[in-house]
Protein backbone atom coordinates (compact mmCIF):
# COMPACT_ATOMS: atom_id res chain seq x y z
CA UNK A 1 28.04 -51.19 -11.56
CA UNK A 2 31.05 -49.52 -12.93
CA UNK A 3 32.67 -46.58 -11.22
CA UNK A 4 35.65 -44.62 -10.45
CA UNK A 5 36.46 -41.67 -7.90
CA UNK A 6 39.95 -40.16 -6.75
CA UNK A 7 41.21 -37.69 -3.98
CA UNK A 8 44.73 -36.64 -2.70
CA UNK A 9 45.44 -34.94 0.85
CA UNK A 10 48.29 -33.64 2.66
CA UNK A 11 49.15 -33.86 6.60
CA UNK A 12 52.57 -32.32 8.02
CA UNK A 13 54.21 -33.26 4.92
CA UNK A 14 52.63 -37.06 4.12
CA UNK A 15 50.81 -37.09 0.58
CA UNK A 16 48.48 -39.11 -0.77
CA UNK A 17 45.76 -40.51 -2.98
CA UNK A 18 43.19 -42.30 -2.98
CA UNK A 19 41.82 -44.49 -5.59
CA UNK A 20 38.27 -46.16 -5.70
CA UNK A 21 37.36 -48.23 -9.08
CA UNK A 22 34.84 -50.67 -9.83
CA UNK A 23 33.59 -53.20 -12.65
CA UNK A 24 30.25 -55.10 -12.73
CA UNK A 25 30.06 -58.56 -10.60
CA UNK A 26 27.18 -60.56 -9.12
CA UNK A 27 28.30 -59.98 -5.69
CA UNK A 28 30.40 -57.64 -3.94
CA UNK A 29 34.16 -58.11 -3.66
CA UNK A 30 36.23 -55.47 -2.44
CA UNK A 31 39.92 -55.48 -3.07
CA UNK A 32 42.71 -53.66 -1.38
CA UNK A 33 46.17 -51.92 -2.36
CA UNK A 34 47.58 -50.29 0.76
CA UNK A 35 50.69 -49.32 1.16
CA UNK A 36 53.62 -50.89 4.22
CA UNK A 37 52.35 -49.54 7.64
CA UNK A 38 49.20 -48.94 6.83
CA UNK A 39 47.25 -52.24 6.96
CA UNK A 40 45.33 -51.25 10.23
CA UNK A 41 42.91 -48.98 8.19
CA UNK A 42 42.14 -52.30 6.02
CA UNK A 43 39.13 -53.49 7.80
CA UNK A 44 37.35 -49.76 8.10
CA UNK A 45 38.02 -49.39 3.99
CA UNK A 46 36.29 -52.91 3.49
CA UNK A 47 33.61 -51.94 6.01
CA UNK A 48 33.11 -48.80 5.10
CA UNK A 49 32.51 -49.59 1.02
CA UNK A 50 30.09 -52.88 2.08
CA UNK A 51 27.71 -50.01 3.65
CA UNK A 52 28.06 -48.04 0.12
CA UNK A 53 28.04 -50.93 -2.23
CA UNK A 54 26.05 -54.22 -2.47
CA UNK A 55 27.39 -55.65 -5.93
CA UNK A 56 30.39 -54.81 -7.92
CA UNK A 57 34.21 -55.93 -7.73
CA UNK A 58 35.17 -52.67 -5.86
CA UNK A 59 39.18 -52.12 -6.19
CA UNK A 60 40.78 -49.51 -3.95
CA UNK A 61 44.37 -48.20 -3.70
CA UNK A 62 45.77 -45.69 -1.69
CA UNK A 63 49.46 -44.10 -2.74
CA UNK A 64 51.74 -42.70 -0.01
CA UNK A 65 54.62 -39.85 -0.46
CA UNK A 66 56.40 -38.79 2.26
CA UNK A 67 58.13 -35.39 1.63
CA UNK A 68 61.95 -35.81 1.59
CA UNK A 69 62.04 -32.49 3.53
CA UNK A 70 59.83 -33.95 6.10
CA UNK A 71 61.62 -37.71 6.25
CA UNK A 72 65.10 -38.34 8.23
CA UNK A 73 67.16 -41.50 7.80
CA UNK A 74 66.84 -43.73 10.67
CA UNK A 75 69.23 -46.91 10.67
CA UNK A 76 67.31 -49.93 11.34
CA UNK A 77 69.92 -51.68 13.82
CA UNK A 78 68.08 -54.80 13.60
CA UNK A 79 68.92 -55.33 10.26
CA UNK A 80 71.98 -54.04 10.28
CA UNK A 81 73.65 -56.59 12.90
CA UNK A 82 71.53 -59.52 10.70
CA UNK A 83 74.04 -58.37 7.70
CA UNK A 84 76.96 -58.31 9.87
CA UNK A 85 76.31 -61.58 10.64
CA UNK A 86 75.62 -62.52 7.30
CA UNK A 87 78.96 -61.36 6.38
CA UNK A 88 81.05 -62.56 9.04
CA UNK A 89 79.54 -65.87 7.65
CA UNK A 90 80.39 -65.13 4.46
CA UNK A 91 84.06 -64.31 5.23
CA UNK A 92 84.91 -67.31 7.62
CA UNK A 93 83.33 -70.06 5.21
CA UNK A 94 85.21 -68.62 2.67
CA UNK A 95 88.20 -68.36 4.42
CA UNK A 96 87.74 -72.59 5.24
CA UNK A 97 87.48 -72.99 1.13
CA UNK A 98 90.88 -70.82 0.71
CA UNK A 99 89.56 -67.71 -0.51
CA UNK A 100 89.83 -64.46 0.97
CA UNK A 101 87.06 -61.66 0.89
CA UNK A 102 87.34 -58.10 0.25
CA UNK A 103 87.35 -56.11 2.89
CA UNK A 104 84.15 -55.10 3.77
CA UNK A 105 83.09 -51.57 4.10
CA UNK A 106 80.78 -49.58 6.42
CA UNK A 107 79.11 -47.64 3.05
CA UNK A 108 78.75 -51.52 1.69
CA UNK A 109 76.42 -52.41 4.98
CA UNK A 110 74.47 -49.33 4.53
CA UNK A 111 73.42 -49.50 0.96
CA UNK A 112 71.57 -52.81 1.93
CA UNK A 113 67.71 -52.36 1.37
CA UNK A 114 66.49 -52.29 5.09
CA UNK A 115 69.33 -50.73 6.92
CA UNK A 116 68.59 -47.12 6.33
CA UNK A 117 65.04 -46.48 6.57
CA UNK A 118 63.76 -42.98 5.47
CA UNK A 119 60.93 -42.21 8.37
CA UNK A 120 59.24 -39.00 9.84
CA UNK A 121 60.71 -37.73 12.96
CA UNK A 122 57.28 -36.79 14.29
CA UNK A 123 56.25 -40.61 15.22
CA UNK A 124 53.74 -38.96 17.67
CA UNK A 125 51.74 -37.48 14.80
CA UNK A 126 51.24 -41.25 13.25
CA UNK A 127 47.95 -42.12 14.99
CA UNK A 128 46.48 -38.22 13.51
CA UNK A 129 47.75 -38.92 10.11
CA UNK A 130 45.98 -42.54 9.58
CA UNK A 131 43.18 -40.50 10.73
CA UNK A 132 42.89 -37.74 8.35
CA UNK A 133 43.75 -40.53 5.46
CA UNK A 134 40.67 -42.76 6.96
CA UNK A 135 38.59 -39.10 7.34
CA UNK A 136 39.44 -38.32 3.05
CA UNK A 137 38.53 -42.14 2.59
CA UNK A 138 35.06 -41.35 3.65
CA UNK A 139 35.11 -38.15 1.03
CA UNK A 140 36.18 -39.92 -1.83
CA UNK A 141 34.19 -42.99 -1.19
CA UNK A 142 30.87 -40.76 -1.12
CA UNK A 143 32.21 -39.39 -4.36
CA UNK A 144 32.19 -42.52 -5.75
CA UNK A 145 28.66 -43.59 -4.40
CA UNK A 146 27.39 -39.94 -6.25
CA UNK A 147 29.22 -41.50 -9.24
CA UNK A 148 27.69 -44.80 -9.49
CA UNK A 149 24.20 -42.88 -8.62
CA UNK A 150 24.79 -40.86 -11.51
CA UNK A 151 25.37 -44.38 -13.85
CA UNK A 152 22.27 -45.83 -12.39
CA UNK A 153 19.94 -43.10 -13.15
CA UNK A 154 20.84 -43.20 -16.42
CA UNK A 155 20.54 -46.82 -16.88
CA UNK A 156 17.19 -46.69 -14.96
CA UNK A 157 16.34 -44.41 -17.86
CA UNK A 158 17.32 -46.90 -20.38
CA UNK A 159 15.85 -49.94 -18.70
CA UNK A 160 12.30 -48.21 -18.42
CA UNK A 161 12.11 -47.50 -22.35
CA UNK A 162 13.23 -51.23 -22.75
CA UNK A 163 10.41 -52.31 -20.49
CA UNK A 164 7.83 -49.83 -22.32
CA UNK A 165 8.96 -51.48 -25.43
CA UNK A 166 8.34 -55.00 -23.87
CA UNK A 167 4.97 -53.56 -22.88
CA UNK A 168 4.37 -52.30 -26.88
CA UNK A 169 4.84 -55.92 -28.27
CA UNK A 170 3.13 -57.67 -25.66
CA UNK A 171 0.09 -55.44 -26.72
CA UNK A 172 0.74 -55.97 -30.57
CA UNK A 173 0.53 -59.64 -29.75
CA UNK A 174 -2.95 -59.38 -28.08
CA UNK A 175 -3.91 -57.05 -31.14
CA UNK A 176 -3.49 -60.05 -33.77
CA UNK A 177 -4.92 -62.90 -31.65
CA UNK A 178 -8.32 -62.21 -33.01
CA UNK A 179 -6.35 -62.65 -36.83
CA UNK A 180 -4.58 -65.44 -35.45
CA UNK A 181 -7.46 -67.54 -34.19
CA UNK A 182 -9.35 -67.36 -37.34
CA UNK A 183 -6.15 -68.99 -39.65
CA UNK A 184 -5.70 -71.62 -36.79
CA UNK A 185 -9.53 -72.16 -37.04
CA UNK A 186 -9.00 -72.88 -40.97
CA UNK A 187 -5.83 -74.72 -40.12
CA UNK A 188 -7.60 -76.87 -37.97
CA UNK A 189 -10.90 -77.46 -40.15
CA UNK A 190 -8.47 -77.86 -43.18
CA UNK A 191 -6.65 -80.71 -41.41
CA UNK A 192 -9.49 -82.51 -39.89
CA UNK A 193 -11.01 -82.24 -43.44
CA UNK A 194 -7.85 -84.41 -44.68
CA UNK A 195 -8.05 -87.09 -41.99
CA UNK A 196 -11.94 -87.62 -42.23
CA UNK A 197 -11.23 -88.63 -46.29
CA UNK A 198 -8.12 -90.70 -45.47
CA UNK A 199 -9.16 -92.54 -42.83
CA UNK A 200 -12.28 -95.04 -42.06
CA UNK A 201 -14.02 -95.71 -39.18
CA UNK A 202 -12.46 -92.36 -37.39
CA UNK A 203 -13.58 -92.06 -33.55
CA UNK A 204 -14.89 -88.24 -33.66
CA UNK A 205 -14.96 -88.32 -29.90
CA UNK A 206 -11.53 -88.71 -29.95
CA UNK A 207 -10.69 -86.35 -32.65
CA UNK A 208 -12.69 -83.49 -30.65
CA UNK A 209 -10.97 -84.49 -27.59
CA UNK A 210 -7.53 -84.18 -29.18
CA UNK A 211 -8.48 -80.70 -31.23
CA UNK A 212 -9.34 -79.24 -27.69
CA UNK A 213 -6.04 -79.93 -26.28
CA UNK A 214 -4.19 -78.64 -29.53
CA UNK A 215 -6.56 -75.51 -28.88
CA UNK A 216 -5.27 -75.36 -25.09
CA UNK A 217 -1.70 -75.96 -26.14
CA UNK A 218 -1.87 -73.24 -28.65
CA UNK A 219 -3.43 -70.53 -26.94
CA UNK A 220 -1.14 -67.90 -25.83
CA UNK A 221 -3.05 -65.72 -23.05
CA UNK A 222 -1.74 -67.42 -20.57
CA UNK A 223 1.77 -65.99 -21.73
CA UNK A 224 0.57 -62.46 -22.47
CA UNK A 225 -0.81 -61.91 -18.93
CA UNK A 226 1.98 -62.76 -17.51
CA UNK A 227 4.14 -60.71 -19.73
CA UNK A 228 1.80 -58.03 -18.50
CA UNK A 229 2.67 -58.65 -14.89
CA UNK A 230 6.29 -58.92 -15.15
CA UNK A 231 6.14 -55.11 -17.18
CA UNK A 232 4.60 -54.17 -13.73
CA UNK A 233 6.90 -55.70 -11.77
CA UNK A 234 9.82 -54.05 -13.42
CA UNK A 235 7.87 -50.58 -12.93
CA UNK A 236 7.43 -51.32 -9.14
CA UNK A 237 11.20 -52.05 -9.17
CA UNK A 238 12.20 -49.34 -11.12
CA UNK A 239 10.98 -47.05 -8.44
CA UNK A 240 12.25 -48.96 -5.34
CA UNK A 241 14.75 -47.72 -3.16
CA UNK A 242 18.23 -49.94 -2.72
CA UNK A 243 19.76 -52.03 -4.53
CA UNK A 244 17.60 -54.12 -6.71
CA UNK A 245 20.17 -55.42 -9.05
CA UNK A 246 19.55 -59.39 -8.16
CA UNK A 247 16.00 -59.11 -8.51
CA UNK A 248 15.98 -57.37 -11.84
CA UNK A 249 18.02 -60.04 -12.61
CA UNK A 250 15.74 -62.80 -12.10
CA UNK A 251 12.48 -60.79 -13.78
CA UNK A 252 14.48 -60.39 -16.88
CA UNK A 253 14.84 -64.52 -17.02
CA UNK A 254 10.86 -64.30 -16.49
CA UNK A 255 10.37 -62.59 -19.15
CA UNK A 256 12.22 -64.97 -21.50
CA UNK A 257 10.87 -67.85 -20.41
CA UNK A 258 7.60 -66.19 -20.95
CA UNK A 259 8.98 -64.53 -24.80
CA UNK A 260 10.12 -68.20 -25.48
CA UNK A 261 6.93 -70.45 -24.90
CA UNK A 262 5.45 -67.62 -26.74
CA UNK A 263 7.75 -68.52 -30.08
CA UNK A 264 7.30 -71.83 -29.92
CA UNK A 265 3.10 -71.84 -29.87
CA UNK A 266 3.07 -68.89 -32.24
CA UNK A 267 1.77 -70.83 -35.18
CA UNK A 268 1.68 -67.40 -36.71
CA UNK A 269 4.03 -65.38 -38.73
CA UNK A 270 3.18 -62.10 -37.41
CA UNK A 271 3.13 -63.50 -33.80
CA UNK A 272 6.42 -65.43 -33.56
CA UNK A 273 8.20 -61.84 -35.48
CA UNK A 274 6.63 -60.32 -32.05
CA UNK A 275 8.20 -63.21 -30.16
CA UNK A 276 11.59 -62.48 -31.73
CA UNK A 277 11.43 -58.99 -31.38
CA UNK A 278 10.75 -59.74 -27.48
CA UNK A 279 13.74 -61.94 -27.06
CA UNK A 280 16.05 -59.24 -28.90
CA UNK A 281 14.77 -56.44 -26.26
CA UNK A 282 14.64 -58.91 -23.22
CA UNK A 283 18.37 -59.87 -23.95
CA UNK A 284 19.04 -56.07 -24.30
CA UNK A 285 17.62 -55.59 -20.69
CA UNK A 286 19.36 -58.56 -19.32
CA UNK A 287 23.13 -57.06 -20.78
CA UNK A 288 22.09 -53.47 -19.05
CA UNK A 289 21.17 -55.37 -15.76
CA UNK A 290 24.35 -56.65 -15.18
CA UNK A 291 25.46 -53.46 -14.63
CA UNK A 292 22.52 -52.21 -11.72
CA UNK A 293 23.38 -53.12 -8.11
């Protein structure tokens, strides 16, 4: 199910946002963007959304700014003395090759990325900042679940008129049986009527035997009833609590297997146009389904 919610916050001077999208998938996969230093909260954002969400590639990025009136540079000495080295390297295996260096200056070290690192002074405050960003997490992630509840009510909507239309044709087919049975009926006499003059010696138990399984093979109740019980199915699921996403899923395959048998014994213009009609409604459903957790 498709979704998208956003919230910024402050704390002494740290802003940020946070960013929760998601696309349809069969199963739930929920991917991370989280910015240097803040990995720790990874595991309670991932647990957090699998209580929310059951199906859906779930992306979610949170953006940092640290105010620059709030930030001090701090020299990472580390680093610094791993340059140093690096250039004293530099310098003496030039020096073996012949060539001489310039000088190198103190501004030179300093403008290498790592050296200087721009950090809040109040390092005490660190623990009470992850945990206002993990406390807005928990807002804008229950923003998102009202989001995705608002998407699924209206596809509930949607899927319910495309069952009620499932139910319509299934009834229409039961309607023309009756009209049905009486051109198979002439069909059938009409046929027998040809073998019986081109053919001697014809074994009539046979030929009953083998009508009667044409009859079976044709008949289509079987198919309507449980067309009938998948439409109630789909009610009773319609209503359920939680995610029911998979098992709509499956029912929708039901009902083509069930649409499909009913094509192919049609034997009946009206009938298989039914049949069609079925298929083109039941592959409606199955599109919108993807999209229900």
């Amino acid at each position: 199910m498709t979704g998208f919610a956003s919230l910024g916050g402050e704390y002494q001077g740290t802003h940020w946002v946070w960013e929760i999208r998601s696309v349809n998938g069969r199963g739930l996969d929920v991917r991370t963007r989280l910015p240097e230093g803040f990995d720790a909260i990874e595991k309670f954002v991932k647990a957090e959304t699998a209580k929310a969400c059951a199906r859906g590639t779930v992306n979610i990025g949170l953006r940092i700014k640290q105010g620059a009136e709030d930030a001090a540079p701090v020299l990472n000495v580390e680093n610094l003395d791993a340059v140093i080295e690096a250039v004293k390297t530099a310098e003496e295996r030039a020096l073996n090759k012949g060539l001489s260096l310039a000088v190198t200056r103190g501004a030179d070290l300093l403008s290498v990325r790592g050296v200087i690192e721009m950090a809040s002074p109040d390092k005490q405050d660190d623990a009470a900042l992850q945990k206002t960003i993990k406390s807005d997490f928990q807002k804008v992630l229950t923003d998102f679940t009202k989001a995705r509840q608002t998407e699924g009510d209206s596809l509930k909507s949607i899927l319910s008129e495309q069952v009620d239309q499932i139910e319509t044709l299934n009834k229409q087919s039961s309607d023309i049986l009756a009209e049905r049975s009486d051109k198979t009926k002439e069909a059938f006499h009409a046929n027998i009527q040809k073998i019986l003059q081109n053919a001697d010696g014809v074994d009539e138990a046979r030929l009953t035997q083998e009508l009667a399984i044409l009859a079976v093979k044709s008949d289509v109740m079987e198919e309507l009833d449980r067309l009938t019980a998948h439409v109630n199915a789909a009610r009773e699921l319609l209503k359920a609590k939680g995610p029911i996403g998979r098992k709509f899923d499956f029912l929708t395959q039901e009902f083509n297997r069930e649409a499909n048998t009913l094509c192919s014994k049609a034997g009946h213009t009206a009938l298989t146009q039914i049949g069609l009609e079925l298929k083109t409604v039941i592959d409606q459903m199955r599109e919108q389904v993807q999209n229900v957790e």
